[in-house]
Protein backbone atom coordinates (compact mmCIF):
# COMPACT_ATOMS: atom_id res chain seq x y z
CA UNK A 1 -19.88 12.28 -9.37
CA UNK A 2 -17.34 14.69 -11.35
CA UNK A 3 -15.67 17.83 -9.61
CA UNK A 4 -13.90 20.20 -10.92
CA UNK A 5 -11.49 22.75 -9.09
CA UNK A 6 -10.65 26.05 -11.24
CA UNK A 7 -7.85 28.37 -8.87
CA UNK A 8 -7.54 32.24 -9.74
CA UNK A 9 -5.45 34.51 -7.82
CA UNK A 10 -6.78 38.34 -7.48
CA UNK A 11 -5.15 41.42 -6.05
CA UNK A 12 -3.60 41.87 -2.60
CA UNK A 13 -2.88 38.31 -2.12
CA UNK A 14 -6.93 36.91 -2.23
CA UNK A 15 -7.41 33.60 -3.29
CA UNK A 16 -10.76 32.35 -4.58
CA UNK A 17 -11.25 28.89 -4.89
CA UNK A 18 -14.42 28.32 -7.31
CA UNK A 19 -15.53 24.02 -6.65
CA UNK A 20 -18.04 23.57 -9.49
CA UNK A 21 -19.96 20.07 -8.24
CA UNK A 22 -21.77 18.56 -11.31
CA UNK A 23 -24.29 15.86 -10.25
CA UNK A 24 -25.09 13.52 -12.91
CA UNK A 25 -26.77 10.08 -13.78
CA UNK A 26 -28.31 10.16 -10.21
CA UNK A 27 -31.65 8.64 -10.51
CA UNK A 28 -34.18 9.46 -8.12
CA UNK A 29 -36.79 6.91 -7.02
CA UNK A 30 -39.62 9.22 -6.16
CA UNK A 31 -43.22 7.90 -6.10
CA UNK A 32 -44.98 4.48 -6.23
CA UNK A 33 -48.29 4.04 -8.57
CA UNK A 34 -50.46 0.91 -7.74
CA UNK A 35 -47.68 -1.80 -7.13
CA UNK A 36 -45.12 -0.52 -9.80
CA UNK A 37 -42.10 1.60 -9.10
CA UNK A 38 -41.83 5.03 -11.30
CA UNK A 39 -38.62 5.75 -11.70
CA UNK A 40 -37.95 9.58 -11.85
CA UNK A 41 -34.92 11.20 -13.15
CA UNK A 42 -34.94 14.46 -11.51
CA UNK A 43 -31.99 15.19 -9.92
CA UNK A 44 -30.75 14.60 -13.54
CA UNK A 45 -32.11 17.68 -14.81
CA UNK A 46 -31.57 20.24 -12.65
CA UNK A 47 -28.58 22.66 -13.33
CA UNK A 48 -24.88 22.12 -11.65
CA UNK A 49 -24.77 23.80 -8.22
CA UNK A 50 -21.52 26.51 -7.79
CA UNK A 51 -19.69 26.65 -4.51
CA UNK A 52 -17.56 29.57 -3.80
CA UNK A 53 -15.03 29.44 -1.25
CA UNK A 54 -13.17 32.56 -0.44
CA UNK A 55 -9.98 32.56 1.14
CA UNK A 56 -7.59 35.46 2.54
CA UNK A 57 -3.81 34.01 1.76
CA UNK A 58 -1.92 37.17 3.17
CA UNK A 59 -2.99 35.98 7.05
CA UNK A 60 -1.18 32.97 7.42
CA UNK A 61 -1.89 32.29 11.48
CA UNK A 62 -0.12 30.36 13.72
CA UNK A 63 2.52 28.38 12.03
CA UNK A 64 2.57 25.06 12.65
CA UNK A 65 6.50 24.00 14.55
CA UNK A 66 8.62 21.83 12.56
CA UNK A 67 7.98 19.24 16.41
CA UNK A 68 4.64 19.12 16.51
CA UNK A 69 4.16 15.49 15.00
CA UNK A 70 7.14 12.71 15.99
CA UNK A 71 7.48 9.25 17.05
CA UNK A 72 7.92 7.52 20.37
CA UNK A 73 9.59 4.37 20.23
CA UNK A 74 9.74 1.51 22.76
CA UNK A 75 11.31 -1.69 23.24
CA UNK A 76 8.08 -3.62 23.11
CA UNK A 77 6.93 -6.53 21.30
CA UNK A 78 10.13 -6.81 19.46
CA UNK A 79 9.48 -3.36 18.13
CA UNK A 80 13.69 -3.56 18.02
CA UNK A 81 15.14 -6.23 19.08
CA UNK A 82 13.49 -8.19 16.13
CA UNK A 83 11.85 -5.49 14.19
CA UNK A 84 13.42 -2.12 13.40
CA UNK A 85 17.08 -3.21 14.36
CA UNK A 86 18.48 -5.51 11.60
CA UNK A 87 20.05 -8.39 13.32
CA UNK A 88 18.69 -11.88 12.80
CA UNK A 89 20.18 -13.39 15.73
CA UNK A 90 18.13 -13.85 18.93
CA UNK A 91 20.35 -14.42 21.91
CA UNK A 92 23.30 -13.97 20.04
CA UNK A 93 25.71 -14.01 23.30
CA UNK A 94 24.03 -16.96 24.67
CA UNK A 95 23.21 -14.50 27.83
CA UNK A 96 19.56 -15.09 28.15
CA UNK A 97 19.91 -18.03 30.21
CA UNK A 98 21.77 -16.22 32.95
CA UNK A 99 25.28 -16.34 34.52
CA UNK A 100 25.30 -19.83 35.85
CA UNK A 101 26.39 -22.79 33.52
CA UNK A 102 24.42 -24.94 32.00
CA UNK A 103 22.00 -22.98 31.28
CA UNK A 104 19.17 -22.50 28.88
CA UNK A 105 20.34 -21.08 25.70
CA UNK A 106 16.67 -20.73 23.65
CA UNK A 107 16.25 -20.04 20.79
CA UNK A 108 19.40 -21.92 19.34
CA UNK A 109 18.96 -25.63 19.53
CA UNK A 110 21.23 -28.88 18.04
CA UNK A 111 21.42 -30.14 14.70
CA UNK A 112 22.54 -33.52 14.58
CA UNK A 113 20.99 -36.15 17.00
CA UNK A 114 22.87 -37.20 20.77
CA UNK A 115 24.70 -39.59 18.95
CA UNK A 116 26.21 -37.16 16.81
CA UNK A 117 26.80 -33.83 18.73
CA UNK A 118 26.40 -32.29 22.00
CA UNK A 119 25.67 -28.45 23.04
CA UNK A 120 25.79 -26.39 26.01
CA UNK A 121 26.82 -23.39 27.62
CA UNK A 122 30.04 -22.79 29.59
CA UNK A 123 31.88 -19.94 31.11
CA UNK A 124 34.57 -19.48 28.83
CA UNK A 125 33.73 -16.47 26.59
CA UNK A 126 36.58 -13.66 26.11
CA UNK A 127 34.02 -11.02 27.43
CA UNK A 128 33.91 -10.32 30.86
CA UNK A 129 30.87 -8.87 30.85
CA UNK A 130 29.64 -11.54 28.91
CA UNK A 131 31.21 -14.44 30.30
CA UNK A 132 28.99 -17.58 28.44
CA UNK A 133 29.66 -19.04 25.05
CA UNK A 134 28.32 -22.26 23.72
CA UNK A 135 30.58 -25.18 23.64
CA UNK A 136 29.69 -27.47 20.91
CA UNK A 137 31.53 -31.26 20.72
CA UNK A 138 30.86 -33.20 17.80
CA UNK A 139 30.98 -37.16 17.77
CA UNK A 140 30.47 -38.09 13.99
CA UNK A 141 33.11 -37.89 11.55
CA UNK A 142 33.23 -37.05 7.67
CA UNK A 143 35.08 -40.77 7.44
CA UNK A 144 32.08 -43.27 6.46
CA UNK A 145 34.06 -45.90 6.86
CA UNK A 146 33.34 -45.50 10.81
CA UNK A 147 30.21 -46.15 12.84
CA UNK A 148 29.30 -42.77 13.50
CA UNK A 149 29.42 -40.93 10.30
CA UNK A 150 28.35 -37.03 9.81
CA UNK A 151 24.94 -36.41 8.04
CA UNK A 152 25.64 -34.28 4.83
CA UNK A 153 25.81 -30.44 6.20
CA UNK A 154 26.99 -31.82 9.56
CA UNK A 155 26.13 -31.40 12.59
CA UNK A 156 26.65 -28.38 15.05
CA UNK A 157 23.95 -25.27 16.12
CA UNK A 158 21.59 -23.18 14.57
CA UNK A 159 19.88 -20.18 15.24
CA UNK A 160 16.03 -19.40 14.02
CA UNK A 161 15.93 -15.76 14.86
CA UNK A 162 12.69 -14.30 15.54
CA UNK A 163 9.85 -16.21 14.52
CA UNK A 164 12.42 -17.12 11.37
CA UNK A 165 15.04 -15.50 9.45
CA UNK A 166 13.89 -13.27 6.70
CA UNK A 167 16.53 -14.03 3.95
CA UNK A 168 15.56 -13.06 0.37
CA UNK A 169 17.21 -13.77 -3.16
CA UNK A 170 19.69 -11.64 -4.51
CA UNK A 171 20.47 -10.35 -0.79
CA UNK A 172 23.49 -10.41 1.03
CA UNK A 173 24.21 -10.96 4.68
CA UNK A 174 27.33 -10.34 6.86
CA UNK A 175 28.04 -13.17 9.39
CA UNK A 176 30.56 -12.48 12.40
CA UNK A 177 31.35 -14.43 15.50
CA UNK A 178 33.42 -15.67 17.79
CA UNK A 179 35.54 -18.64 17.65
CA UNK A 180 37.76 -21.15 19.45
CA UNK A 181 39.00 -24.76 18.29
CA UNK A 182 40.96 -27.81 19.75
CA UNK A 183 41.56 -28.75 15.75
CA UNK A 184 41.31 -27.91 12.26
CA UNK A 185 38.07 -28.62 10.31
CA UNK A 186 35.80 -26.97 7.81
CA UNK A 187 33.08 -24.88 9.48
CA UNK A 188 29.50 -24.43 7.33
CA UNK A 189 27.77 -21.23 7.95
CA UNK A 190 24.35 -21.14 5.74
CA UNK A 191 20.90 -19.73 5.69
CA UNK A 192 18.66 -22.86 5.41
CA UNK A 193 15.04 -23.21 4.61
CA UNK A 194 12.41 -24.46 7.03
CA UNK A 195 12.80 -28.19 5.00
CA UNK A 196 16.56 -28.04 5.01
CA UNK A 197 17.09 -26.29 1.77
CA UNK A 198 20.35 -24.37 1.48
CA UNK A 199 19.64 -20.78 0.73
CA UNK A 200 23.29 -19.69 0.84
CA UNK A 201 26.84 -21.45 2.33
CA UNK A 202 30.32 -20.61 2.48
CA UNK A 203 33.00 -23.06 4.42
CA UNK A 204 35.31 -21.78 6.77
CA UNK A 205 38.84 -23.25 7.28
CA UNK A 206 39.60 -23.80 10.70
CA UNK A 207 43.19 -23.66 11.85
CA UNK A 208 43.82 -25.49 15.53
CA UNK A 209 47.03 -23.33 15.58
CA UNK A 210 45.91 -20.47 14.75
CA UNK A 211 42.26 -20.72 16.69
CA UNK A 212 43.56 -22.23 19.62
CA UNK A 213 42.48 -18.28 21.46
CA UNK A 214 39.52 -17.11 20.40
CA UNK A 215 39.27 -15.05 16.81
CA UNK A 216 36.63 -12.91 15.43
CA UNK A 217 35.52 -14.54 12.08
CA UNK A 218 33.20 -12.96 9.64
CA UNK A 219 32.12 -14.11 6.34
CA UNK A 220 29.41 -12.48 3.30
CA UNK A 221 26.32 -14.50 2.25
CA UNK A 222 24.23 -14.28 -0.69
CA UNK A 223 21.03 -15.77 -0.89
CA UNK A 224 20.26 -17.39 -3.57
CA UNK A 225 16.66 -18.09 -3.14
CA UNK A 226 14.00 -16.95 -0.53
CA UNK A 227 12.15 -18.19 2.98
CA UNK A 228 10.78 -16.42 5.25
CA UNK A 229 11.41 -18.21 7.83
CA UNK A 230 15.09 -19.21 7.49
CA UNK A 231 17.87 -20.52 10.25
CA UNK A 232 21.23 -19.61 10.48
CA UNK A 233 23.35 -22.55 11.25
CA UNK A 234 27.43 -23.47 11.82
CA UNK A 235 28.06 -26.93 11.56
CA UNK A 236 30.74 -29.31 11.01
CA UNK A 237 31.31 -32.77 9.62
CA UNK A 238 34.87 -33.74 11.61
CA UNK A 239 35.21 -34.46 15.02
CA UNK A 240 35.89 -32.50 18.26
CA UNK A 241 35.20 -29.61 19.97
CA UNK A 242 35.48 -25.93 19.06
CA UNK A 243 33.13 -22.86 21.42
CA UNK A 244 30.83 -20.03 19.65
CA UNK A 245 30.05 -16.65 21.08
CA UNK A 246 28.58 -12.92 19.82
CA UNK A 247 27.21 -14.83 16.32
CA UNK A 248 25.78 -12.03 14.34
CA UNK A 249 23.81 -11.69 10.88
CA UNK A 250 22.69 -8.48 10.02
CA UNK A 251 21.90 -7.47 6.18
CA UNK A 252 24.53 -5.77 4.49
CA UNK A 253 21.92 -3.30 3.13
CA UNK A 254 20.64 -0.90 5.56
CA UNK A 255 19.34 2.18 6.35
CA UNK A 256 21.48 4.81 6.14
CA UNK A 257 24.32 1.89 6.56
CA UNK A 258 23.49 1.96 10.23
CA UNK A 259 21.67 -1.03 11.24
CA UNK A 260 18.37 0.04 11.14
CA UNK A 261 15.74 -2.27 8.91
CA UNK A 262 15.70 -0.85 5.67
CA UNK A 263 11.65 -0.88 4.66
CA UNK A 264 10.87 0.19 7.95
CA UNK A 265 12.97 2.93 8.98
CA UNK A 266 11.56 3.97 5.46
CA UNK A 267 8.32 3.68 6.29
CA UNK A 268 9.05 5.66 9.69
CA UNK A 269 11.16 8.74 7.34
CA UNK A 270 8.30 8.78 5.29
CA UNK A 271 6.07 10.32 8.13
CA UNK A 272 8.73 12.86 8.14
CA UNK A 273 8.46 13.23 12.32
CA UNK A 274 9.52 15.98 14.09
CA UNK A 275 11.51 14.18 16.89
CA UNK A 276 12.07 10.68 18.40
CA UNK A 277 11.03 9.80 21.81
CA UNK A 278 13.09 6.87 22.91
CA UNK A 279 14.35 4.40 24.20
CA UNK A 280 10.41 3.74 25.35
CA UNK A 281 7.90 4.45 28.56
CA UNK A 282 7.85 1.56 30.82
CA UNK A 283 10.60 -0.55 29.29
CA UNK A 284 12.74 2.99 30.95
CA UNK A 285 11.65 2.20 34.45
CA UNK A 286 11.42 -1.72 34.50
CA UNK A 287 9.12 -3.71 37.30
CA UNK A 288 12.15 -3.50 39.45
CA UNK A 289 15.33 -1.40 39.17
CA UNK A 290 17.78 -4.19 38.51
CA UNK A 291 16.04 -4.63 35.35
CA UNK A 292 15.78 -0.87 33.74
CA UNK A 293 17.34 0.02 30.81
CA UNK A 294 20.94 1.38 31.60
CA UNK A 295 22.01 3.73 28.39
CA UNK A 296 25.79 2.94 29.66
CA UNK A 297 25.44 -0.92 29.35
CA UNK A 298 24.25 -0.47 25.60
CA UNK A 299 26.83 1.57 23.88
CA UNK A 300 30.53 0.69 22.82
CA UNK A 301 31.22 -3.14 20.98
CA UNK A 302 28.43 -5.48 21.15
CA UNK A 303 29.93 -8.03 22.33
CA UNK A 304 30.98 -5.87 25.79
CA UNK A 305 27.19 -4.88 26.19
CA UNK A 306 25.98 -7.64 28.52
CA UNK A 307 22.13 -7.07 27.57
CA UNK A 308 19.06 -7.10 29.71
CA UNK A 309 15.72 -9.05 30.55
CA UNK A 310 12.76 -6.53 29.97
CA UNK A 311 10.57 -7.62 33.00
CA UNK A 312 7.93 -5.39 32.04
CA UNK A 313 7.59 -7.08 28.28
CA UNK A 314 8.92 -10.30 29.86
CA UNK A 315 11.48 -10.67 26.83
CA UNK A 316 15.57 -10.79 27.36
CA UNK A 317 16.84 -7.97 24.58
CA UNK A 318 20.84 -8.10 23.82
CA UNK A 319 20.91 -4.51 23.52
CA UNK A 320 22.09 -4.09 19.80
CA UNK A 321 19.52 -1.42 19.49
CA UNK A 322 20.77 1.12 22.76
CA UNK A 323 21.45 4.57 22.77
CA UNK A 324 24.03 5.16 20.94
CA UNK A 325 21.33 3.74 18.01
CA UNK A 326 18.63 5.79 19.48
CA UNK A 327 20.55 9.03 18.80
CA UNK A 328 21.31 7.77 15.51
CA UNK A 329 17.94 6.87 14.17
CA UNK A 330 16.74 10.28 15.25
CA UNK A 331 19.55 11.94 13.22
CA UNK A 332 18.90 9.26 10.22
CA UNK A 333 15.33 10.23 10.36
CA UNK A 334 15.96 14.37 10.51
CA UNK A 335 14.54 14.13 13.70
CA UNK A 336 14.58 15.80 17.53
CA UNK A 337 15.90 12.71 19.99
CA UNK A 338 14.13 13.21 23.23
CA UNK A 339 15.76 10.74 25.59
CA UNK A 340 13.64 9.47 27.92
CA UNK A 341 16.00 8.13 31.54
CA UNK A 342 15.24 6.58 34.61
CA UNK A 343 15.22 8.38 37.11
CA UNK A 344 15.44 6.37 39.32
CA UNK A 345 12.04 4.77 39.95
CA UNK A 346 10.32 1.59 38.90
CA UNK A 347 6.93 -0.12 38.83
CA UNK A 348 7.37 -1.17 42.71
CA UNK A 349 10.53 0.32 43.85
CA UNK A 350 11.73 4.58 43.91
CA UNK A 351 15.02 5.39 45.46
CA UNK A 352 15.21 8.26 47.97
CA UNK A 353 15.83 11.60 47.11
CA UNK A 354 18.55 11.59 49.30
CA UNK A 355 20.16 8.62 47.65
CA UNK A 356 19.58 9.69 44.03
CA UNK A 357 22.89 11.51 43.65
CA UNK A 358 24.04 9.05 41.77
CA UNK A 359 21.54 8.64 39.42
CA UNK A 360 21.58 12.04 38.31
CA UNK A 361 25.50 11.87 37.57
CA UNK A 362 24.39 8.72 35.85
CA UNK A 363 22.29 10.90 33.56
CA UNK A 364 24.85 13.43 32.86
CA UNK A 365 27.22 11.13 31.50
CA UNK A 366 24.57 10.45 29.58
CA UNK A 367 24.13 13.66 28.42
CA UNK A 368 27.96 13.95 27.94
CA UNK A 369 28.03 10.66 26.15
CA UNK A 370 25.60 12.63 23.37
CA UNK A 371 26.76 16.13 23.39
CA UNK A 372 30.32 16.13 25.01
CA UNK A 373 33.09 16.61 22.71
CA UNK A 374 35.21 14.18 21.28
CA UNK A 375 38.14 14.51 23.95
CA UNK A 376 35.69 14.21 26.73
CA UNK A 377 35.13 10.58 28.85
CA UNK A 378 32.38 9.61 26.87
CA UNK A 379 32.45 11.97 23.88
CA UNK A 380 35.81 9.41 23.14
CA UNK A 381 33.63 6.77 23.86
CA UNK A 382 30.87 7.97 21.26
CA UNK A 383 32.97 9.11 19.20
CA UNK A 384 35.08 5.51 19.13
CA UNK A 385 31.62 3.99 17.79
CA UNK A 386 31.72 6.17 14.66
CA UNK A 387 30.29 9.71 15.52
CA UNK A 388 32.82 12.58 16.43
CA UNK A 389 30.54 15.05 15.74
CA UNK A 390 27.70 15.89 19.13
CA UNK A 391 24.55 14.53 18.52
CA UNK A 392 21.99 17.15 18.59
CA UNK A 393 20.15 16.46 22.03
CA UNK A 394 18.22 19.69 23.50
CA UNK A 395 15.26 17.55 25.19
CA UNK A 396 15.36 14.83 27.81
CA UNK A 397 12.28 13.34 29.86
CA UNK A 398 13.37 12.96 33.49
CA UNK A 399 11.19 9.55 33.90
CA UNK A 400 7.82 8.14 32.33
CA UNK A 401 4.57 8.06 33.58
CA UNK A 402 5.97 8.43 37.42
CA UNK A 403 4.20 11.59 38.55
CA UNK A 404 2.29 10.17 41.85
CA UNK A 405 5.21 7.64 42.46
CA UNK A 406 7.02 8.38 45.83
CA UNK A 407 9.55 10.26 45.86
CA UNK A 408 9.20 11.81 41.78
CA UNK A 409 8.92 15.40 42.42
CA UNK A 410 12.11 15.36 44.72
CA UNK A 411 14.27 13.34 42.37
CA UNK A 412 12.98 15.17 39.81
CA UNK A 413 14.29 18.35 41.15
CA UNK A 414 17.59 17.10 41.47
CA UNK A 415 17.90 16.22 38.05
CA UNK A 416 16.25 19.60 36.36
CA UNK A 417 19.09 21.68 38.97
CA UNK A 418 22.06 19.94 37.67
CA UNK A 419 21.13 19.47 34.06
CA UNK A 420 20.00 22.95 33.95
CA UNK A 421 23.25 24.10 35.57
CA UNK A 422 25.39 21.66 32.96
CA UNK A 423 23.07 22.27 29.85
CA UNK A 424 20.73 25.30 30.52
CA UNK A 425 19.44 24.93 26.71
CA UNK A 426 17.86 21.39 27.26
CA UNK A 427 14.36 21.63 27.58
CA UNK A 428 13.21 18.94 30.40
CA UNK A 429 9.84 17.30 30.12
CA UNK A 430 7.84 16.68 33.53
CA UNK A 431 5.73 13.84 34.21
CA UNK A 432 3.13 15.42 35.64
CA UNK A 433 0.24 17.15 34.02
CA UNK A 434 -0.26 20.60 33.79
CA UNK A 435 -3.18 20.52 31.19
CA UNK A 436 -5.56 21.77 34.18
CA UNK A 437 -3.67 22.28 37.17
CA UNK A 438 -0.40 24.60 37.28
CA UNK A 439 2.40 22.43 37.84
CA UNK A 440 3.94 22.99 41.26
CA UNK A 441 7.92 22.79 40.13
CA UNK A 442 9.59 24.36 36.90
CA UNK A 443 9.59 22.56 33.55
CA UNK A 444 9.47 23.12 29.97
CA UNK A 445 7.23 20.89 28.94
CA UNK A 446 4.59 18.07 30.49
CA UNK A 447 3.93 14.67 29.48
CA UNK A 448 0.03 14.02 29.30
CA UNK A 449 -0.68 10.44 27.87
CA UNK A 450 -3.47 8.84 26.34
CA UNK A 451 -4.59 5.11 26.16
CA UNK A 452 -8.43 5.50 24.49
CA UNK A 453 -10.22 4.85 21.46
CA UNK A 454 -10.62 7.14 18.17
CA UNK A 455 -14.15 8.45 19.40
CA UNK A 456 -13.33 8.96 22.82
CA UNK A 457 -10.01 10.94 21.64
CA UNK A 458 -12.62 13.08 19.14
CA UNK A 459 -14.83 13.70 22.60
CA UNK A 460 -11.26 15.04 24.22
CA UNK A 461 -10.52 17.81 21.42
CA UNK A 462 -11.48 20.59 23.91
CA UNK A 463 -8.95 19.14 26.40
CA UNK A 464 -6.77 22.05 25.99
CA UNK A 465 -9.18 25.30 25.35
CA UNK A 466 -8.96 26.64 28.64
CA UNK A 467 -5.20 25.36 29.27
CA UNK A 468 -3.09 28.14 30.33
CA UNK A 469 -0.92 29.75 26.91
CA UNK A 470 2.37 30.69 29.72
CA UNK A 471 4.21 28.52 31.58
CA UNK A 472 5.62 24.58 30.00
CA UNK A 473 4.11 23.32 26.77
CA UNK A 474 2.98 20.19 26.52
CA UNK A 475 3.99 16.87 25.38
CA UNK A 476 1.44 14.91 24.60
CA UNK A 477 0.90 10.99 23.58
CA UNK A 478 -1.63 8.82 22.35
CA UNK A 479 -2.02 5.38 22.14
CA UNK A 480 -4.99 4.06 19.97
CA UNK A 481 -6.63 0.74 20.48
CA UNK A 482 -10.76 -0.23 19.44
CA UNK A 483 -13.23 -1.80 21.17
């Protein structure tokens, strides 16, 4: 099949559009004589067909608003910790066992066998807010004139990431950590293959003297060949004890130069969204309250954010991707942030009305945090992290998904009346639908979600004919899934 489009453009503004569709070398099958097939080429013959479609350019319509398409982002399935954000290192504070000592420190694990090295987690990080490191106490020694020799590459910890390191040739890869020694040695860090192959190494010299506190260290990698599913490990050949804490290995390449994956946050500019909804839906609220995202806990240094177990996608998350990178992405991206906050209910548990007062000043040092200026409490703060300038926040969803919880339309009153009386530009998104129903308190927009499949979302597409045209917008969400 051939087509042809031929454009002309006539007086006041008409546009004809003349498709010419030539059908050729179709061959008809049209009869049957005794038990042969006659094959007829009619369709062959017959003249092209012409198509004229006429259309009136100087009557645009409705314009379409630079928001109507964006992205909502959640903390779920790795989407960031693991995916969009950059960082290699899972549990990279050695947090995710918990507070108490010894604890589990998964995913790291010991390279070297009992005889040679021994691991574990102690109290004695310089963070309060992170207070465990990992204590490692090696046994061997580089002199193989002893008993207990080293294996070549030592002995020590290493670190598999998620599902394995992604390191690639040619790349290179900033290391930093924390570190404290009882003596001097040589420390290895190197990418390593999955059968022990060294990808890259450089050797850091250890002075007891001078690493006697603790020290940031950081050091530059480049691969030299690629796995897939690398490890990071620090190891050492010479005997005694030295602690690690807050190891980090992010590429040095990425997007923008601020964290952010560089061939997906591609991927997500080249659907050229209109805004960012983040930092997700039920990863906001948590099963219970204690385990909500907090935006305070993830901004400033990394190594003072004391990260979080997501009990809703049962995964600890170290809270390198937090707000501060939410607001960020959306800027990298040309894109509206709509933050999404707690507001103060969970899966089981809602505070009181009466008690949320403190939630809602919560939120507007949130808010401050984002738009405040650089002399303000938490303008300094953001503006400390690299980003004087406001970040341009005009929407905000007070909750997710929390309509028919108790207590909702109280709390959310609360926090429309001071935000409006702080900010009255920001546009606040309700929970609750008002696709058929008025909604029974003020807001600018409503959140109506959708968890179907494509031909049940096709039935839906007169959801909104008879919607009122006054009154809040809405803000609408679909999630696809078949079968």
């Amino acid at each position: 099949m051939a087509m042809t489009n031929m454009v002309s453009l006539g007086a006041r503004h008409r546009q004809v559009v003349q498709v010419a569709v030539a059908i050729s070398g179709l061959l008809c099958i049209l009869g049957l004589a005794s038990r042969n097939f006659t094959v007829v080429p009619a369709l062959a013959q017959l003249p092209a067909p012409t198509v004229i479609l006429r259309a009136n350019a100087s009557h645009p319509g409705r314009q379409m608003p630079e928001t109507l398409f964006g992205l909502f982002f959640e903390e779920i399935n790795h989407a960031g910790s693991g995916g969009l954000w950059a960082e290699l290192v899972q549990n990279r504070g050695f947090e995710a066992g918990g507070a108490n000592t010894p604890s589990i420190f998964d995913p790291w694990y010991k390279v070297g066998t009992e005889a040679q090295v021994i691991i574990g987690t102690d109290r004695s990080s310089p963070f309060d807010r992170n207070p465990v490191a990992l204590k490692v106490e090696v046994l061997c020694d580089d002199d193989h004139k002893g008993l207990n020799f080293c294996p070549k590459g030592g002995v020590g910890a290493a670190n598999p990431g998620f599902w394995g390191m992604n390191i690639l040739a040619g790349s290179k890869y900033r290391v930093e950590f924390w570190l404290r020694s009882t003596y001097s040695f040589n420390l290895s860090i190197a990418f390593t293959s999955r059968d022990g192959k060294v990808l890259a190494r450089e050797y850091l010299s250890v002075d007891a003297d001078a690493n006697g506190g603790w020290s940031k260290q950081s050091v530059v990698l480049k691969a030299k060949s690629t796995d897939h599913y690398a490890r990071l490990s620090l190891t050492s050949s010479t005997k005694g004890v030295f602690w690690l804490d807050q190891v980090s290995a992010m590429p040095t390449d990425t997007f923008k130069g601020h964290g952010f994956r560089k061939e997906l946050a591609m991927m997500l500019s080249d659907l050229k969204p209109g805004f960012l909804r983040f930092p997700g839906g039920c990863y906001v609220e948590g099963t219970r309250l204690t385990n909500a995202f907090r935006w305070r806990d993830s901004v400033g240094p990394y190594e003072n954010r004391p990260g979080h177990y997501g009990d809703v996608w049962n995964y600890w998350s170290d809270d390198g991707f937090g707000y501060y990178e939410g607001l960020q992405l959306a800027e990298d991206l040309g894109a509206a942030p709509i933050w999404v906050f707690n507001n103060g209910i969970s899966h089981w548990e809602s505070v009181p009305t009466e008690a949320i007062g403190p939630w809602v000043q919560d939120v507007l040092d949130g808010i401050e945090f984002a738009r405040g200026p650089a002399n303000s409490t938490w303008g300094a703060v953001r503006a400390k992290m690299g980003h004087p300038e406001p970040f341009r926040l005009h929407h905000v969803a007070i909750g997710n998904e929390d309509c028919w919880k108790p207590f909702y339309r109280g709390n959310y009153m609360e926090f429309y009346k001071a935000i409006k009386l702080m900010y009255p530009d920001i546009q606040m998104i309700s929970n609750c639908d008002g696709s058929s129903v008025p909604l029974d308190h003020p807001a600018d927009y409503y959140d109506f979600h959708v968890y179907t499949d494509p031909n049940n979302l096709f039935a839906m597409r007169h959801q909104f004919d008879f919607t009122s045209r006054s009154g809040p917008k809405v803000s609408t969400f679909f999630s696809f899934h078949s079968g």
